[in-house]
PDB file of N, CA and C in Angstrom:
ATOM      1  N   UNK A   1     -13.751 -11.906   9.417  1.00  0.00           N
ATOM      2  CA  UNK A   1     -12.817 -12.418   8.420  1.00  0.00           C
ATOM      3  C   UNK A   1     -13.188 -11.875   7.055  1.00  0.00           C
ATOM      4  N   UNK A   2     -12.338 -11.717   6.543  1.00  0.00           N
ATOM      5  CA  UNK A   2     -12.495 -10.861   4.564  1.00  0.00           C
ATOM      6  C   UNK A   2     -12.295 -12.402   3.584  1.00  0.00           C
ATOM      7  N   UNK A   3     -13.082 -12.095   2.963  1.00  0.00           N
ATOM      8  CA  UNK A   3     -12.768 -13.453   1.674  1.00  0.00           C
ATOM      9  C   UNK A   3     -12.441 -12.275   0.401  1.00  0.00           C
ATOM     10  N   UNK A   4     -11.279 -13.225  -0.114  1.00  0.00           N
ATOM     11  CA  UNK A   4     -11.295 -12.988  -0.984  1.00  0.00           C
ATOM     12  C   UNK A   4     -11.000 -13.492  -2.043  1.00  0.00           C
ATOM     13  N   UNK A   5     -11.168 -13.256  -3.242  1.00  0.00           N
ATOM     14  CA  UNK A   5     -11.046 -11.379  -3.848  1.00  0.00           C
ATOM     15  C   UNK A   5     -11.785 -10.569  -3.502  1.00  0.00           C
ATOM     16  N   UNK A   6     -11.428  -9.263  -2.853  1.00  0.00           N
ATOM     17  CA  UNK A   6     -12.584  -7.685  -2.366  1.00  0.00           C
ATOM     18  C   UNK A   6     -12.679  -7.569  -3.945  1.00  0.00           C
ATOM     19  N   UNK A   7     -13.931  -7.321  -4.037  1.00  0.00           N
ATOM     20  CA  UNK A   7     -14.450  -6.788  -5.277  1.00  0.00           C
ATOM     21  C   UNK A   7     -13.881  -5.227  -5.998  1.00  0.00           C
ATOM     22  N   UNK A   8     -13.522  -5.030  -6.974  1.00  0.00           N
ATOM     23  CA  UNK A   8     -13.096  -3.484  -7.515  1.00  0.00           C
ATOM     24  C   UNK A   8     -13.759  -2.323  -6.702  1.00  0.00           C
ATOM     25  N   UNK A   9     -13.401  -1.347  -5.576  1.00  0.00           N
ATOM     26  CA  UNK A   9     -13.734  -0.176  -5.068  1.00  0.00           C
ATOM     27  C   UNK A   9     -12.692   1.089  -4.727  1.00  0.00           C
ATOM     28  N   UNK A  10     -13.405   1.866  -4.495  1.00  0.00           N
ATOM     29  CA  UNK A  10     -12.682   3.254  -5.036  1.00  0.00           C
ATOM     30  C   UNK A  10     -12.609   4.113  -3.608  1.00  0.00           C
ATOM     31  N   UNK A  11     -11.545   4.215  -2.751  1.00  0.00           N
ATOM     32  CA  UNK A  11     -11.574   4.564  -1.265  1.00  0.00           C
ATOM     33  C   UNK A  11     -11.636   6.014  -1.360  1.00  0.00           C
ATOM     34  N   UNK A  12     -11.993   7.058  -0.153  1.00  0.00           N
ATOM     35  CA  UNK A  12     -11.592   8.699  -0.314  1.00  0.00           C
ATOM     36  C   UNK A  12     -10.296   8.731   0.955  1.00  0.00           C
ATOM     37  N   UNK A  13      -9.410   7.353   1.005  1.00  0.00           N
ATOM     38  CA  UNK A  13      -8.461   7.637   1.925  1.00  0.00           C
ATOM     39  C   UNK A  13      -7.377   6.802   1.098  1.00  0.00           C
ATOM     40  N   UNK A  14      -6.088   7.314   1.555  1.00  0.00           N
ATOM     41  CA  UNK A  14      -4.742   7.142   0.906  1.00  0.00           C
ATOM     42  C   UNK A  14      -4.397   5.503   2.401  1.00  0.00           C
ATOM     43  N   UNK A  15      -3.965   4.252   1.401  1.00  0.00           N
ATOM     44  CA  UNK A  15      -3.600   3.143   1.981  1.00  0.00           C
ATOM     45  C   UNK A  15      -2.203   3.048   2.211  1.00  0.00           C
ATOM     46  N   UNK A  16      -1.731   2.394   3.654  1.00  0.00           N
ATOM     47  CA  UNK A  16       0.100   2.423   3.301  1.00  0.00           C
ATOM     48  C   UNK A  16      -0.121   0.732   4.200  1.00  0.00           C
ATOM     49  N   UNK A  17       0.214   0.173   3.107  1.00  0.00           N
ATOM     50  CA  UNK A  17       0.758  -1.656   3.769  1.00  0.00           C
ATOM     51  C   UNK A  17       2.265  -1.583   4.073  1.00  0.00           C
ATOM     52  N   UNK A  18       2.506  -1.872   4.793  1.00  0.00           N
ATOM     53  CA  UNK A  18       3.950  -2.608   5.724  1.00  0.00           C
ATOM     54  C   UNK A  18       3.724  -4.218   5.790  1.00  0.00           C
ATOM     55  N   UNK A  19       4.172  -5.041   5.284  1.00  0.00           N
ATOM     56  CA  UNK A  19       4.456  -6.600   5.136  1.00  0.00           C
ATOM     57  C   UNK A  19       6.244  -7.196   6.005  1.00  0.00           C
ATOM     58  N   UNK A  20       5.517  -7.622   7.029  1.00  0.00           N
ATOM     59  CA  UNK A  20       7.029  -8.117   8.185  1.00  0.00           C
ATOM     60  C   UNK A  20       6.744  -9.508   7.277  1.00  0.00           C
ATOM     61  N   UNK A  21       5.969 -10.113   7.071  1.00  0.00           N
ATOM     62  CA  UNK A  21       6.151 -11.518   6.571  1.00  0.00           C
ATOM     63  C   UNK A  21       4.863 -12.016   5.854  1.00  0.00           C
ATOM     64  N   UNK A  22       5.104 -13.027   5.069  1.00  0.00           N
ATOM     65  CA  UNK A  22       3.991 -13.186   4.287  1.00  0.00           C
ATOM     66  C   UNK A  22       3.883 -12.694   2.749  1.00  0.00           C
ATOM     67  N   UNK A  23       3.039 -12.508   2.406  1.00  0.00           N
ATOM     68  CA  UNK A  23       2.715 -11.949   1.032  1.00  0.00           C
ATOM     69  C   UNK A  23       0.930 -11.359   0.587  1.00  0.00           C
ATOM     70  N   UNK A  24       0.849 -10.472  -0.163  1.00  0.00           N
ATOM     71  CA  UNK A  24      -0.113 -10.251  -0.653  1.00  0.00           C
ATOM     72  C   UNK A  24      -0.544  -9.298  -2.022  1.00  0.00           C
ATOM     73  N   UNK A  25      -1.329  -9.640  -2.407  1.00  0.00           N
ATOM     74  CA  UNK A  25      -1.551  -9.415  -4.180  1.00  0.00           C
ATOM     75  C   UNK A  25      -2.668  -8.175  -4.050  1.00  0.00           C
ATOM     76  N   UNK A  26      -2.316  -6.652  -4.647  1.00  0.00           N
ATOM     77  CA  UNK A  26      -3.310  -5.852  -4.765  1.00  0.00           C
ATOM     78  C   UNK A  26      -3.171  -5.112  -5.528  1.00  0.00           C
ATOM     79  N   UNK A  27      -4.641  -4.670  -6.978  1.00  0.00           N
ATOM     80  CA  UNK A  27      -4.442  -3.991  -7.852  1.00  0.00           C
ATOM     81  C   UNK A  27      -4.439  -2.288  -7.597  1.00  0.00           C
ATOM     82  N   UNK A  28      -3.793  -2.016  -8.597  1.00  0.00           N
ATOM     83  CA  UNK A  28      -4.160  -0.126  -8.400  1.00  0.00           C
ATOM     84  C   UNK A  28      -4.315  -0.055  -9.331  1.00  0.00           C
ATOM     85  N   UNK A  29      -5.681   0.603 -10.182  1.00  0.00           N
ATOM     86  CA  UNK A  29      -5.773   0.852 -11.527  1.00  0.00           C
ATOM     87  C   UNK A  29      -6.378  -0.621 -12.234  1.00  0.00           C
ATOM     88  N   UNK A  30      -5.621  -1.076 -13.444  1.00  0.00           N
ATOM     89  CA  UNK A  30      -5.611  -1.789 -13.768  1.00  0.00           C
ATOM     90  C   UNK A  30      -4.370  -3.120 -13.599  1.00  0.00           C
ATOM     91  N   UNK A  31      -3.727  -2.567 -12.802  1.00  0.00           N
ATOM     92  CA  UNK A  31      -2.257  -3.032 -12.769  1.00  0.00           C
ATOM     93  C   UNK A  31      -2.153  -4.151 -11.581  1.00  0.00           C
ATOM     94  N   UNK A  32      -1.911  -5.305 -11.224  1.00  0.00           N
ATOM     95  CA  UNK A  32      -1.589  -5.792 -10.213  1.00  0.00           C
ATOM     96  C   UNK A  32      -0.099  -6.584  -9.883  1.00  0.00           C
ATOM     97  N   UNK A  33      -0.125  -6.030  -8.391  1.00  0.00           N
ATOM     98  CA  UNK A  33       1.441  -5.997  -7.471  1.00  0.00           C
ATOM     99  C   UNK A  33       1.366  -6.720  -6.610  1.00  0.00           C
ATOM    100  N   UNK A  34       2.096  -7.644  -6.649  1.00  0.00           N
ATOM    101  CA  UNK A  34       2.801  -8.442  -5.196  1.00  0.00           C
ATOM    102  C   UNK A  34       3.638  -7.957  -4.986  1.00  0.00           C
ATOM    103  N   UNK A  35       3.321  -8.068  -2.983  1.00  0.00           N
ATOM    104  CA  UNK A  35       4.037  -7.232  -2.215  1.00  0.00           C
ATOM    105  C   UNK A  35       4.518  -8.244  -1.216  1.00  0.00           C
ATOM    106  N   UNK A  36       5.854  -8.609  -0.601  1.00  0.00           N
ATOM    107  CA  UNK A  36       6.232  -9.170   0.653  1.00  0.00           C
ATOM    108  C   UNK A  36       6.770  -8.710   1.636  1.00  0.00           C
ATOM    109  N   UNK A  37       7.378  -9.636   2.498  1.00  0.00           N
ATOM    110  CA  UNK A  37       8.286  -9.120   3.259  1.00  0.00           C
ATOM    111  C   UNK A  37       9.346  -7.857   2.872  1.00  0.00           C
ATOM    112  N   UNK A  38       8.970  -6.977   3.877  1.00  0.00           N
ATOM    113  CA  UNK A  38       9.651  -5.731   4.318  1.00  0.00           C
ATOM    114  C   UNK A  38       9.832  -4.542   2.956  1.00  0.00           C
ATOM    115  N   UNK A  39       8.170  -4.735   2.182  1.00  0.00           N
ATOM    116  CA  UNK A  39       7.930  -4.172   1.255  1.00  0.00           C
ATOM    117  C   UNK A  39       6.438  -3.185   1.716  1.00  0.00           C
ATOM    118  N   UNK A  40       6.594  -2.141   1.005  1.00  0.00           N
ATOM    119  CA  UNK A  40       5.394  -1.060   1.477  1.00  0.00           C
ATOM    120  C   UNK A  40       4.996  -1.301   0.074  1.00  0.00           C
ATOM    121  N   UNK A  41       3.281  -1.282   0.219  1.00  0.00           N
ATOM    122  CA  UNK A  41       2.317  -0.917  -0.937  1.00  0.00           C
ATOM    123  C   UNK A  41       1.771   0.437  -0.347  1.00  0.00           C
ATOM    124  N   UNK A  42       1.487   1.390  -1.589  1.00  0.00           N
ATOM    125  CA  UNK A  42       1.008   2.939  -1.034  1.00  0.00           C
ATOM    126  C   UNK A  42      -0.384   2.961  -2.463  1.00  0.00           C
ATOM    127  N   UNK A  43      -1.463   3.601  -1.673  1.00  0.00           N
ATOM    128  CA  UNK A  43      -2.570   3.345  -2.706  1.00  0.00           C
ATOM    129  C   UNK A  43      -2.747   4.522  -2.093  1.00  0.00           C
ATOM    130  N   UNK A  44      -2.941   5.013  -3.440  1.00  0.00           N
ATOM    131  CA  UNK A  44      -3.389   6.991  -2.903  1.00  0.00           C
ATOM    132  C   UNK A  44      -4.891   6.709  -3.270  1.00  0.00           C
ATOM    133  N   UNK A  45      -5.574   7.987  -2.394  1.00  0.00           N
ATOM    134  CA  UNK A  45      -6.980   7.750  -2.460  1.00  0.00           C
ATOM    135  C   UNK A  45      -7.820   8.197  -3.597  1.00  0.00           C
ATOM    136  N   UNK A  46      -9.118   7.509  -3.897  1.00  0.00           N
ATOM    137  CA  UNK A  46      -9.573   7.649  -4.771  1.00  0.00           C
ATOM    138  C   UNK A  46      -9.157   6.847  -6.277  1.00  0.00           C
ATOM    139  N   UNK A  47      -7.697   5.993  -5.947  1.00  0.00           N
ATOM    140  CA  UNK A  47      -8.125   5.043  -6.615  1.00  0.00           C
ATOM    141  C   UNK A  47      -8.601   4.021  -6.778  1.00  0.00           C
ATOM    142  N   UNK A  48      -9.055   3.510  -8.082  1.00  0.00           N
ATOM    143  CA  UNK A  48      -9.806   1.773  -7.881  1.00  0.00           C
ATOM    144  C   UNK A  48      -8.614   1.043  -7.723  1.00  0.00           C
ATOM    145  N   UNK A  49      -8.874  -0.137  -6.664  1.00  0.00           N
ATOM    146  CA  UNK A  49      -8.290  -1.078  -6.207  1.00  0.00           C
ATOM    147  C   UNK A  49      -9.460  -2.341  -6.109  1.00  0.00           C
ATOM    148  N   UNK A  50      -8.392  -3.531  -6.274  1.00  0.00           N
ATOM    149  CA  UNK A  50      -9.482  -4.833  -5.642  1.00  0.00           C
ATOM    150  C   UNK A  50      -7.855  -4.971  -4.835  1.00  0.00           C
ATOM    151  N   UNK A  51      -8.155  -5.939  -3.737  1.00  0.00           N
ATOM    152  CA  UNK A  51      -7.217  -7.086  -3.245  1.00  0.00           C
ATOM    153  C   UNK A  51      -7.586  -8.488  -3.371  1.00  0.00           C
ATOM    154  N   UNK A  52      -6.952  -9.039  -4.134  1.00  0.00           N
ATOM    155  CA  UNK A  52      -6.775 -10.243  -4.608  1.00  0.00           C
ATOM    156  C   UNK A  52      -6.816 -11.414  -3.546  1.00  0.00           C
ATOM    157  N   UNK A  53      -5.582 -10.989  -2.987  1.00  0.00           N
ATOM    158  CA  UNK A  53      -5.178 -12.315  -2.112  1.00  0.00           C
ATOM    159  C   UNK A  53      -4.449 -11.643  -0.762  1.00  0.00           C
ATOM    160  N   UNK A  54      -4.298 -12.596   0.419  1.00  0.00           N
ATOM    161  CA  UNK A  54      -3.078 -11.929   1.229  1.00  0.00           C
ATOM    162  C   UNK A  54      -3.232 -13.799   1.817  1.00  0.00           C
ATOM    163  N   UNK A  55      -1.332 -14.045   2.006  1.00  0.00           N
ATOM    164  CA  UNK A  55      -1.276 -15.642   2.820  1.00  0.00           C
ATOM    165  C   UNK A  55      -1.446 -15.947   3.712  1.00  0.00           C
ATOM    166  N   UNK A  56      -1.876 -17.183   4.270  1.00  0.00           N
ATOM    167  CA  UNK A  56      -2.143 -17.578   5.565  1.00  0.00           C
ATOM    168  C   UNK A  56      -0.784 -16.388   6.934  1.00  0.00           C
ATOM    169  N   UNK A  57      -0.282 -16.487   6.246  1.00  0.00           N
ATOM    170  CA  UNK A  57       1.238 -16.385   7.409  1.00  0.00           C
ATOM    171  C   UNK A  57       1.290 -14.718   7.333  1.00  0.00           C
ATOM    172  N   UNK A  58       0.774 -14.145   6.258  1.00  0.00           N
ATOM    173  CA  UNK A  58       0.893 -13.167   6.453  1.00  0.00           C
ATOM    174  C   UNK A  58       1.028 -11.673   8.347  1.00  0.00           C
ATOM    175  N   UNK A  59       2.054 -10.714   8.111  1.00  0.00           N
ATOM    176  CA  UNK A  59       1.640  -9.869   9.254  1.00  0.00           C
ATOM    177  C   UNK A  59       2.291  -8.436   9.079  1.00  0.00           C
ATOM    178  N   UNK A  60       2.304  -7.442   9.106  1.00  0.00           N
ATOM    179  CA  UNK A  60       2.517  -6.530   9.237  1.00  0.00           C
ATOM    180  C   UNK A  60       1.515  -5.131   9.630  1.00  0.00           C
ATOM    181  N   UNK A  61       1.450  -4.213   9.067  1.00  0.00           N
ATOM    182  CA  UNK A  61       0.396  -3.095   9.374  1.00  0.00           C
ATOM    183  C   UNK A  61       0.127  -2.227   8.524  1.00  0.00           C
ATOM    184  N   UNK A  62      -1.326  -2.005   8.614  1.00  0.00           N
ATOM    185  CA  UNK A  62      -2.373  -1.414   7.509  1.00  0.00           C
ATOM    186  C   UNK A  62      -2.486   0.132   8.148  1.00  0.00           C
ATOM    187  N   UNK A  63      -2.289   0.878   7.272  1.00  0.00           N
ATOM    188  CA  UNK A  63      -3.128   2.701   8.035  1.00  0.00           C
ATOM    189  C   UNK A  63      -3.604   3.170   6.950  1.00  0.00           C
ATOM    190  N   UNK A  64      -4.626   3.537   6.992  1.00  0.00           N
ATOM    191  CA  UNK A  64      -5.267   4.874   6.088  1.00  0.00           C
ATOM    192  C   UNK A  64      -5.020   6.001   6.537  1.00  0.00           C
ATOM    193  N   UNK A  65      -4.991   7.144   5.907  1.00  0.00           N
ATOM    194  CA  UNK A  65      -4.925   8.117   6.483  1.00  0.00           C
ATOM    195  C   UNK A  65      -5.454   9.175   5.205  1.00  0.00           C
ATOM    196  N   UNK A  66      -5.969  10.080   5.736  1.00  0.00           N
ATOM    197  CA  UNK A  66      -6.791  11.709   5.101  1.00  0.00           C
ATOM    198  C   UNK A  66      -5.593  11.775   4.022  1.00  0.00           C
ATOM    199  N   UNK A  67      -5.899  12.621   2.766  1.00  0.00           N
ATOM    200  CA  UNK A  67      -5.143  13.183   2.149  1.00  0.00           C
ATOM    201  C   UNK A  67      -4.427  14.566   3.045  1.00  0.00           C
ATOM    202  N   UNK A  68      -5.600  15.205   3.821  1.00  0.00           N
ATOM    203  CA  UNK A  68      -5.617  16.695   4.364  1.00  0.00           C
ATOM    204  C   UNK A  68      -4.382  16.496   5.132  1.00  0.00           C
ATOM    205  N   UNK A  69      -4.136  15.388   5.774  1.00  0.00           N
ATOM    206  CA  UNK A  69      -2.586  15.418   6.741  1.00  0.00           C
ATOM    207  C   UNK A  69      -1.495  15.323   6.440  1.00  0.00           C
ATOM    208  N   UNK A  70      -1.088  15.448   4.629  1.00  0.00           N
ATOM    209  CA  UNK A  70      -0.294  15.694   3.963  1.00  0.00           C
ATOM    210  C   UNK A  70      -0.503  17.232   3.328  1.00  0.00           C
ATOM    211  N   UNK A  71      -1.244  18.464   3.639  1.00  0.00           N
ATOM    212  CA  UNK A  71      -1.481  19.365   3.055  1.00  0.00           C
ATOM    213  C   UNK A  71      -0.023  20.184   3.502  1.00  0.00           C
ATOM    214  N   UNK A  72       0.405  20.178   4.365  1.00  0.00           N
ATOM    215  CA  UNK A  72       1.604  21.370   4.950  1.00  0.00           C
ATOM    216  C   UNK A  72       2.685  21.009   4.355  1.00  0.00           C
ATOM    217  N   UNK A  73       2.708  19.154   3.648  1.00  0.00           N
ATOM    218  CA  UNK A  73       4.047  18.656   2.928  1.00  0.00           C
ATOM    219  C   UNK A  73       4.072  18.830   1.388  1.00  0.00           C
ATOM    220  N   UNK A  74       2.872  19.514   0.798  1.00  0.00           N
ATOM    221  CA  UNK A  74       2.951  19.678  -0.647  1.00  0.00           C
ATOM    222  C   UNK A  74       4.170  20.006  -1.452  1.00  0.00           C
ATOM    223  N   UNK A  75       5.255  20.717  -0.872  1.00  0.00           N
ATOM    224  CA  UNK A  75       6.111  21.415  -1.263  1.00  0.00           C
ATOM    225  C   UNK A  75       7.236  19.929  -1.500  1.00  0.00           C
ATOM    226  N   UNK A  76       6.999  19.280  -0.777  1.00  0.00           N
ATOM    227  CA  UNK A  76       8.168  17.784  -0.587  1.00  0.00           C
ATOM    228  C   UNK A  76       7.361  16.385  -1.665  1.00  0.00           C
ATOM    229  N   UNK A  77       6.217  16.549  -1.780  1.00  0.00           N
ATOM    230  CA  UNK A  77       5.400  15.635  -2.365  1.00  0.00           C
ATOM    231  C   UNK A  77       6.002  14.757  -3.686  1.00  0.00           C
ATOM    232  N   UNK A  78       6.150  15.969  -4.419  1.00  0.00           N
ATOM    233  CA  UNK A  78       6.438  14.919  -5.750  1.00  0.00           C
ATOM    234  C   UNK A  78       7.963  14.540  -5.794  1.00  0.00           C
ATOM    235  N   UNK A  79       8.480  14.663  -4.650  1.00  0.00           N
ATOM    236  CA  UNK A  79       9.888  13.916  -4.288  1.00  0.00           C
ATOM    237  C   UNK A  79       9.644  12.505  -4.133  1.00  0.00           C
ATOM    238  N   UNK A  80       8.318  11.901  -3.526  1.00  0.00           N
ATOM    239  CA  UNK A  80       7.311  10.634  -3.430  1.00  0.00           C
ATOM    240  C   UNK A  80       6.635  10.028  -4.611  1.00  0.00           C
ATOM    241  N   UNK A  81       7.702  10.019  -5.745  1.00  0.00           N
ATOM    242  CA  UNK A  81       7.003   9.454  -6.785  1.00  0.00           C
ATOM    243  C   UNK A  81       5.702   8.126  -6.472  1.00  0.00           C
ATOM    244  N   UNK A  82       5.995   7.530  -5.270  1.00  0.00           N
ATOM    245  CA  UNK A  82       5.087   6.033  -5.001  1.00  0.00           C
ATOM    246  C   UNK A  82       3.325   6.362  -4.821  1.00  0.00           C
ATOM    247  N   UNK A  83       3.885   7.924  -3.914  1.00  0.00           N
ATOM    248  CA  UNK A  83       2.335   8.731  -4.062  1.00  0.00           C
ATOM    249  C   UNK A  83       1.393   8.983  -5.393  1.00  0.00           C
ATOM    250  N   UNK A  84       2.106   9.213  -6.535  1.00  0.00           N
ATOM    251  CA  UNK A  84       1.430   9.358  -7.504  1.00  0.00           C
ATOM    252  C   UNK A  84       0.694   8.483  -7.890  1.00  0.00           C
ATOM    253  N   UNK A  85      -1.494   8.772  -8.882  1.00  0.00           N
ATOM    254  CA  UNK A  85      -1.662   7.716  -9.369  1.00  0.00           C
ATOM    255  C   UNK A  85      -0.952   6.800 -10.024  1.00  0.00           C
ATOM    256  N   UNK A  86      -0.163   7.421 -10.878  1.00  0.00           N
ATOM    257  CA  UNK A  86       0.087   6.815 -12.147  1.00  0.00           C
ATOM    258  C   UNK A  86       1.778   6.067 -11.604  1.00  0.00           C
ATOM    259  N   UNK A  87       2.532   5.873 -10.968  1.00  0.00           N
ATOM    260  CA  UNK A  87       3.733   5.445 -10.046  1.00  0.00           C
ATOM    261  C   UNK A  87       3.566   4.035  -9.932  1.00  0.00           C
ATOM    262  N   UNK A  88       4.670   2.781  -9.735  1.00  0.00           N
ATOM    263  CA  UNK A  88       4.460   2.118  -9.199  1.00  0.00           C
ATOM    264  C   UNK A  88       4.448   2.114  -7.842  1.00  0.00           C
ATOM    265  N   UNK A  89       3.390   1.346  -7.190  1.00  0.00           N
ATOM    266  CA  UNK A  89       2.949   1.824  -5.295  1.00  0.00           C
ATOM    267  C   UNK A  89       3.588   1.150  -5.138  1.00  0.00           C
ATOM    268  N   UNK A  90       4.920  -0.060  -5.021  1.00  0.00           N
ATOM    269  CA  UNK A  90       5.631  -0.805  -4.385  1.00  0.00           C
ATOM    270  C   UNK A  90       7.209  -0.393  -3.743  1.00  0.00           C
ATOM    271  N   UNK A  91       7.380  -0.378  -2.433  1.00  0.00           N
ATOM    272  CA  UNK A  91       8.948   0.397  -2.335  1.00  0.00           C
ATOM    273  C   UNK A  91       9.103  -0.520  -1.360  1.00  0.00           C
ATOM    274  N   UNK A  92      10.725  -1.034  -1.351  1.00  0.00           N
ATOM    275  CA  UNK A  92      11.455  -1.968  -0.968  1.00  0.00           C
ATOM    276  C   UNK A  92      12.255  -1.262  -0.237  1.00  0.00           C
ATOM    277  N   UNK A  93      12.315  -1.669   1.127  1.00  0.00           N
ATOM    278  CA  UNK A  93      13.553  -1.520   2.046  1.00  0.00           C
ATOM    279  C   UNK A  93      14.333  -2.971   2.424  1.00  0.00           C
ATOM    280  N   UNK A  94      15.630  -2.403   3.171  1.00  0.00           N
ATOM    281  CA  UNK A  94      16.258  -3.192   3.889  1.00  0.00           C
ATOM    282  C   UNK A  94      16.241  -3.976   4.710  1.00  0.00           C
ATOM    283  N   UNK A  95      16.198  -4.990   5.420  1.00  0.00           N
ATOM    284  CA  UNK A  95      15.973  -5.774   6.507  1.00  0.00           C
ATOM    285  C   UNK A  95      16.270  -5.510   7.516  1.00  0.00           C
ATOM    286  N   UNK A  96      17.546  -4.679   7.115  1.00  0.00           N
ATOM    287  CA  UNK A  96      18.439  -4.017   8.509  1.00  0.00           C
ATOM    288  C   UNK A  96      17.631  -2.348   8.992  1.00  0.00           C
ATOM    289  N   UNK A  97      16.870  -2.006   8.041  1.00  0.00           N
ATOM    290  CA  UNK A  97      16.033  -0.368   8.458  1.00  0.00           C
ATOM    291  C   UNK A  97      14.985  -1.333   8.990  1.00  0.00           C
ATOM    292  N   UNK A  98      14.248  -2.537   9.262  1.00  0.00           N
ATOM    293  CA  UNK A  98      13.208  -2.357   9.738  1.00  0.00           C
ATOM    294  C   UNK A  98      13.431  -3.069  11.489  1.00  0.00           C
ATOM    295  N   UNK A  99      12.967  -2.229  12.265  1.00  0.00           N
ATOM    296  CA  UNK A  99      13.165  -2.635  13.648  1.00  0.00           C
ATOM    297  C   UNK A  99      12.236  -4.237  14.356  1.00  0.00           C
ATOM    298  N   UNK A 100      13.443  -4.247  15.233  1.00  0.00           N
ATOM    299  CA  UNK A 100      12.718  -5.852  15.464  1.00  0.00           C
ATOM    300  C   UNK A 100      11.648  -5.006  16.387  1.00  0.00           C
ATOM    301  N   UNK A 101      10.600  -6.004  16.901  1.00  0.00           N
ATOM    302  CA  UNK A 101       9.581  -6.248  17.822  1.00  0.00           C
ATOM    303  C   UNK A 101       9.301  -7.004  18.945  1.00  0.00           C
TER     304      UNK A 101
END
């Protein structure tokens, strides 16, 4: 189990949250974002982050992944403003794009 608040640390992998339900609070930088239902948080790597909080009810899915497995998409990249440090990491979809389970 994680308690929190995670203390301020600095990852060498890029974070992508998916939230089906629930809620949870995480900084990038100095900045902090709540994120819910059928909302993506994107934390590119190497920045400082803490996570604050996430709710009892919370569920969805966590991936890290290499920067290197985005190297062949450079050319499409800054079409992904959410990727950038400096961006807000929060992007909102539809209820109807996300598939049931």
């Amino acid at each position: 189990k994680m308690v929190f608040p995670l203390p301020p640390h600095r990852k060498v992998v890029n974070d992508l949250i998916f939230i089906t339900s629930g809620e949870s609070i995480r900084n990038k930088g100095l900045n902090s974002y709540t994120f819910k239902e059928n909302q993506f948080f994107f934390l590119p790597a190497l920045q400082i982050t803490e996570h604050e909080y996430m709710s009892k009810d919370i569920k969805g899915y966590y991936l890290q992944y290499s920067s290197d497995i985005l190297l062949d998409f450079k050319h499409i990249l800054n079409q992904f403003k959410f990727l950038n440090l400096l961006e807000h990491p929060v992007v909102s979809i539809p209820k109807s794009a996300v598939p049931e389970y």
